[in-house]
Protein backbone atom coordinates (compact mmCIF):
# COMPACT_ATOMS: atom_id res chain seq x y z
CA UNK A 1 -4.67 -20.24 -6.45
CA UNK A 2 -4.23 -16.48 -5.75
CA UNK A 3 -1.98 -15.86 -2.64
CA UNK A 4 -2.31 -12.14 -1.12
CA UNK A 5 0.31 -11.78 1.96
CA UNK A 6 0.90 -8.93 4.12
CA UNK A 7 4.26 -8.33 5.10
CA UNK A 8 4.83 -7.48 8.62
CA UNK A 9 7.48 -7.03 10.93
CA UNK A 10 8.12 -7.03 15.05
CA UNK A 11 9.52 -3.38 14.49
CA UNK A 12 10.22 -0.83 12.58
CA UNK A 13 13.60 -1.24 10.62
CA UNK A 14 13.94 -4.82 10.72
CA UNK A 15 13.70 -5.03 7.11
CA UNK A 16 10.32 -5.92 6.02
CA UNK A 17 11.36 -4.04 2.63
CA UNK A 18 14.56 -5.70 1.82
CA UNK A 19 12.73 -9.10 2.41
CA UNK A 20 9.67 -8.06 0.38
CA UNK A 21 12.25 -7.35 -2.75
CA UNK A 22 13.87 -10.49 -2.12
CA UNK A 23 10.55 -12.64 -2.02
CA UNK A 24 9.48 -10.85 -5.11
CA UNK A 25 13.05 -11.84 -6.82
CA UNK A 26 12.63 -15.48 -5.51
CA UNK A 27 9.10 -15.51 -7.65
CA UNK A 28 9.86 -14.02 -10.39
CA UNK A 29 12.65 -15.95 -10.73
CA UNK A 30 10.62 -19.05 -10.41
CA UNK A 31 8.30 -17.89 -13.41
CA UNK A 32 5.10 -16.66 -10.91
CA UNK A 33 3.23 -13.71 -11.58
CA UNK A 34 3.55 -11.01 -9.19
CA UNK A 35 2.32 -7.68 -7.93
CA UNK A 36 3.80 -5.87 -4.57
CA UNK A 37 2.71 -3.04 -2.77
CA UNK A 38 3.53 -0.58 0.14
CA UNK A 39 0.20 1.00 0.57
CA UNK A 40 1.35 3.70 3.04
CA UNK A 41 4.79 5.08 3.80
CA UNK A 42 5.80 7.67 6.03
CA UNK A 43 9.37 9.43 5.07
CA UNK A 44 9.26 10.49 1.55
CA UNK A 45 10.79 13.31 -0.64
CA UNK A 46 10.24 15.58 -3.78
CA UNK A 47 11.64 13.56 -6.47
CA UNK A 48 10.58 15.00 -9.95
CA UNK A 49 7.44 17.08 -8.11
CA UNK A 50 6.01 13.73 -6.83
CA UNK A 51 6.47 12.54 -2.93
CA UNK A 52 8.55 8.95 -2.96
CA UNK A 53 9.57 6.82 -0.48
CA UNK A 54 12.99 4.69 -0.52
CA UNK A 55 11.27 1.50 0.20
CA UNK A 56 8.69 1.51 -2.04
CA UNK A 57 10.93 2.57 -4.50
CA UNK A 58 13.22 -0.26 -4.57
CA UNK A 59 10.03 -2.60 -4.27
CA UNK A 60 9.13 -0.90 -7.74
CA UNK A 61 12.69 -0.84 -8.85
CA UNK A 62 12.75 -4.74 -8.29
CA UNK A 63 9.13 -5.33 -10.00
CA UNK A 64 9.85 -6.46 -13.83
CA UNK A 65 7.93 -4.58 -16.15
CA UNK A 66 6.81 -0.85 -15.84
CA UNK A 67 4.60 -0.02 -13.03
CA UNK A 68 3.69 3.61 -12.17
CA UNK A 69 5.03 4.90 -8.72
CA UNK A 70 1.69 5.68 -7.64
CA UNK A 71 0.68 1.92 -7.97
CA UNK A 72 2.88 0.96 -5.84
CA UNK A 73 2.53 3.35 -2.91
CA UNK A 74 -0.37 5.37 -3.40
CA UNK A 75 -0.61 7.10 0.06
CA UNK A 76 3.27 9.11 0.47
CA UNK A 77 3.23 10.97 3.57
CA UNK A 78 6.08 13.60 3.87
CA UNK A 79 7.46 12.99 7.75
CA UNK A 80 8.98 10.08 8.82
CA UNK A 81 6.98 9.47 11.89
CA UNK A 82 4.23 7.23 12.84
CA UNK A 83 1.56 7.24 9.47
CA UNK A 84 -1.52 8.15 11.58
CA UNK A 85 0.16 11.53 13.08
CA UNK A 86 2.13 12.33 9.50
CA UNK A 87 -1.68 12.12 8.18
CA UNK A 88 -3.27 14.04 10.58
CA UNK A 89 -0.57 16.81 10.08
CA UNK A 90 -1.69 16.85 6.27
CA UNK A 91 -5.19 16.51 7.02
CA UNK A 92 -5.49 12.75 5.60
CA UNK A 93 -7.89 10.47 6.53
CA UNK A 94 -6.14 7.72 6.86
CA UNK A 95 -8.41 4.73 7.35
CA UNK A 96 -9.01 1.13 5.97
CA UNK A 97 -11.93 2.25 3.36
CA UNK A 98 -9.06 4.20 1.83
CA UNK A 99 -6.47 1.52 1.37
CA UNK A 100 -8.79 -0.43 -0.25
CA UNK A 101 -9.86 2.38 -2.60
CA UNK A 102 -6.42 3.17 -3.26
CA UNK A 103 -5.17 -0.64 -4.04
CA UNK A 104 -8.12 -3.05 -5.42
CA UNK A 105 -6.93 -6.24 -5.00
CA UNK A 106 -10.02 -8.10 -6.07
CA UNK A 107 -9.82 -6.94 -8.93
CA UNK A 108 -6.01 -8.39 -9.31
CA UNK A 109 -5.48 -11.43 -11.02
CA UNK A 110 -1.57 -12.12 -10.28
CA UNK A 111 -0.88 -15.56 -7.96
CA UNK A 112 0.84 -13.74 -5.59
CA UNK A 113 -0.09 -10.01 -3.79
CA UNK A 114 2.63 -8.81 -1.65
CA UNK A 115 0.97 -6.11 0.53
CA UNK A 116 4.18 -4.53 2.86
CA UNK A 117 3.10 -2.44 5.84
CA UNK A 118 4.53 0.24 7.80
CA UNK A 119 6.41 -0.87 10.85
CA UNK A 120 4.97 -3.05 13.00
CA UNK A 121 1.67 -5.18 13.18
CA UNK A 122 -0.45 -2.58 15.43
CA UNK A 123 0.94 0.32 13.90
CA UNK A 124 -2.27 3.20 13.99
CA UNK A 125 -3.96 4.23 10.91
CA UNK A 126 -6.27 6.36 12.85
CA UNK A 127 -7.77 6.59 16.23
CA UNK A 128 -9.42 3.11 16.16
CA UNK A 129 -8.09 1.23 12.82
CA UNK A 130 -4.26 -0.16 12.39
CA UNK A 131 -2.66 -2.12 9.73
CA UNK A 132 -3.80 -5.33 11.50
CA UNK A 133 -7.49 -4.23 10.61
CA UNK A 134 -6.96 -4.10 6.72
CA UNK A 135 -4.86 -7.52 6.81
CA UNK A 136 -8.20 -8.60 8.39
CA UNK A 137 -10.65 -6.81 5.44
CA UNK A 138 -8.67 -7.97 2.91
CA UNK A 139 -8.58 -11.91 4.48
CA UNK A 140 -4.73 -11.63 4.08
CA UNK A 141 -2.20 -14.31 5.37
CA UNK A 142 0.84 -13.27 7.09
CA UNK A 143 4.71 -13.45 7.02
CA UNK A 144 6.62 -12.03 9.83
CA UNK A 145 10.34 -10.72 9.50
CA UNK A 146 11.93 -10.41 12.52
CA UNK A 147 14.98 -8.10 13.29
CA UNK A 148 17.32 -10.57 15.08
CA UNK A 149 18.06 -8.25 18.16
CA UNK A 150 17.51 -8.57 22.40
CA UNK A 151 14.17 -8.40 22.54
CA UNK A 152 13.22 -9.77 19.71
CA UNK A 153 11.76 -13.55 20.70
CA UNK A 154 9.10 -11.13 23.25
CA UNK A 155 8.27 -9.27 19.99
CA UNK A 156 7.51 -12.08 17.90
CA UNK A 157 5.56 -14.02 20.35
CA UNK A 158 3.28 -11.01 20.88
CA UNK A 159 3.03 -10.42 16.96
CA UNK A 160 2.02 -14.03 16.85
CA UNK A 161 -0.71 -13.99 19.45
CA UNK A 162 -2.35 -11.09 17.93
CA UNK A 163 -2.27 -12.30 14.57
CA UNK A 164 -4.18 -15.37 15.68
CA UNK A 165 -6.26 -13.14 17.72
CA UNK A 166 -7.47 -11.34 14.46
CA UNK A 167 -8.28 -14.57 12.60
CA UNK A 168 -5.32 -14.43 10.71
CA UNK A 169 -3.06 -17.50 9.16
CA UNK A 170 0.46 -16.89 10.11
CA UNK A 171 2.12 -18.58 7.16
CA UNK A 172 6.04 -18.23 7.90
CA UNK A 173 8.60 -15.96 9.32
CA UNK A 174 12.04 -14.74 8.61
CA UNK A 175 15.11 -14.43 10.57
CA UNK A 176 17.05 -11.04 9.38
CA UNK A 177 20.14 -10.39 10.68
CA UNK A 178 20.15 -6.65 11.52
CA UNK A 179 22.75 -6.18 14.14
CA UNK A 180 26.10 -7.98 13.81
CA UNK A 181 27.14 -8.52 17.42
CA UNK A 182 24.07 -9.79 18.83
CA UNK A 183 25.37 -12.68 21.13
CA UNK A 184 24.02 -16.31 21.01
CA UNK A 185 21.86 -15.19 17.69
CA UNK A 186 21.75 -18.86 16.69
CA UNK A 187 19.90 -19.61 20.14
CA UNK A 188 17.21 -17.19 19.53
CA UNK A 189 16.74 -18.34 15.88
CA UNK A 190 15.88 -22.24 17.50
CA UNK A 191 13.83 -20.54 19.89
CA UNK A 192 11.75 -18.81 17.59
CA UNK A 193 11.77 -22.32 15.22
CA UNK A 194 10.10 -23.83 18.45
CA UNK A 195 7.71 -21.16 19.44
CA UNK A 196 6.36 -19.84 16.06
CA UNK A 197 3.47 -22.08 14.03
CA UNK A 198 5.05 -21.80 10.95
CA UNK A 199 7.89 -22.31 8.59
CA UNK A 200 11.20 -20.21 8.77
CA UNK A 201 11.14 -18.47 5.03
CA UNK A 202 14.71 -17.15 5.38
CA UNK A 203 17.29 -16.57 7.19
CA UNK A 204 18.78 -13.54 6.01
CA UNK A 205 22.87 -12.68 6.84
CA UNK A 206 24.25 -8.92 7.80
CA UNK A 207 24.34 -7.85 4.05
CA UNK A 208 25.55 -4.13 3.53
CA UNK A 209 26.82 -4.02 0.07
CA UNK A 210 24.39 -3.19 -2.84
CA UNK A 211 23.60 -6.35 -4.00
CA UNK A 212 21.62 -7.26 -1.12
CA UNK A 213 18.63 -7.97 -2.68
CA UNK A 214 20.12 -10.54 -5.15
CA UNK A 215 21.56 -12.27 -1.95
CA UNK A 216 18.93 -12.04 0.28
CA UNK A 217 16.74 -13.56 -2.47
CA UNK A 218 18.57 -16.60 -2.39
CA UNK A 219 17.76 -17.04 1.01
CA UNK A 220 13.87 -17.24 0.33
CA UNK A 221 12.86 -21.01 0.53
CA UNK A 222 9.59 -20.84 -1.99
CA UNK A 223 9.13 -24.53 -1.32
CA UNK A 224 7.86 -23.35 2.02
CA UNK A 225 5.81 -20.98 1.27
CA UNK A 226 3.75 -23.15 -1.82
CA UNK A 227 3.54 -25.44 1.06
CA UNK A 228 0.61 -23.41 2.86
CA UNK A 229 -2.58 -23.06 0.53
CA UNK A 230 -5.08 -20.19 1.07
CA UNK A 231 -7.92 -21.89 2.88
């Protein structure tokens, strides 16, 4: 049965893209079928006369098999600020209809759709839409990463609440470890175990050399994850 999950996280940079490469690693490791997308990102550059993004390039980097660029991220906005205002500057827009015209994911046949967002779960598309809204068309299920840092238990819980809000199956989290010196980081991670309604995926260590991806992927507990069926 088809599984379409929409990667979001409590923040920006808490490393919603280095988990989404690791998940898809951890599945196509495990012989699943597989297609992963960032449908927006703000930040990219000229690279060969085309805009790209680093995130959505390493999502495509991981992907086996050739799969255009544009595929993955259809919508590159040049500034790296919020996607509603970098759209409005080029006169985009931006809006649900337009993800969905961009990516078709009914007509996708893979077992699992990863669909990453763009920082956090409320994060604007336009004056009235956010990501939340097209997790909702699409009847996506959820995984949260959350940036271990001060804060972070506040953000979760409020990422939680919403997600229920929209009608939305929160099917797991994942504890990243973004900022080595946060103190008592092991007492946050068995708060969050007792105040989220769903599996931990991963918990992901500091990582900073270049195989992170390959290590973080090992992290990824699949058994989880097969364990919640799309209703």
């Amino acid at each position: 049965m088809q599984k379409k999950l929409f990667i979001t996280g409590t923040d920006t940079e808490v490393g919603k893209t280095l988990f989404t490469c690791a998940l898809i690693k951890a599945l196509q490791d495990a012989g699943k079928s597989i297609l992963a997308f960032k449908p927006v990102a703000a930040g990219c550059e000229l690279i060969n006369n085309q805009l790209k993004n680093e995130d959505a390039l390493a999502i495509q980097e991981t992907l086996t098999g050739s799969i255009e660029y544009q595929k993955v991220n259809p919508i590159a906005l040049r500034q790296p600020i919020a996607p509603h205002i970098a759209a409005n500057i080029e006169q985009l827009d931006l809006n649900v209809s337009l993800l969905q015209q961009k990516i078709d994911l009914k007509s996708l046949e893979h077992e699992f759709l990863l669909i990453e967002g763009a920082g956090g779960w409320l994060v604007p598309l336009n004056d009235k839409e956010t990501f939340a809204d097209y997790a909702v068309a699409e009847s996506m299920q959820v995984i949260l990463v959350v940036g271990l840092k001060l804060g972070c238990i506040n953000h979760a819980l409020l990422t939680q609440q919403n997600i229920a809000q929209q009608g939305l199956k929160l099917v797991g989290w994942v504890a990243n470890h973004i900022d080595p010196d946060m103190q008592n980081h092991q007492q946050n991670i068995e708060t969050l175990k007792q105040r989220l309604d769903c599996p931990m995926l991963a918990e992901i260590p500091y990582i900073t050399h270049s195989s992170k991806i390959i290590e973080a992927s090992k992290c990824v507990k699949l058994d989880e994850l097969n364990a919640h069926e799309v209703p």
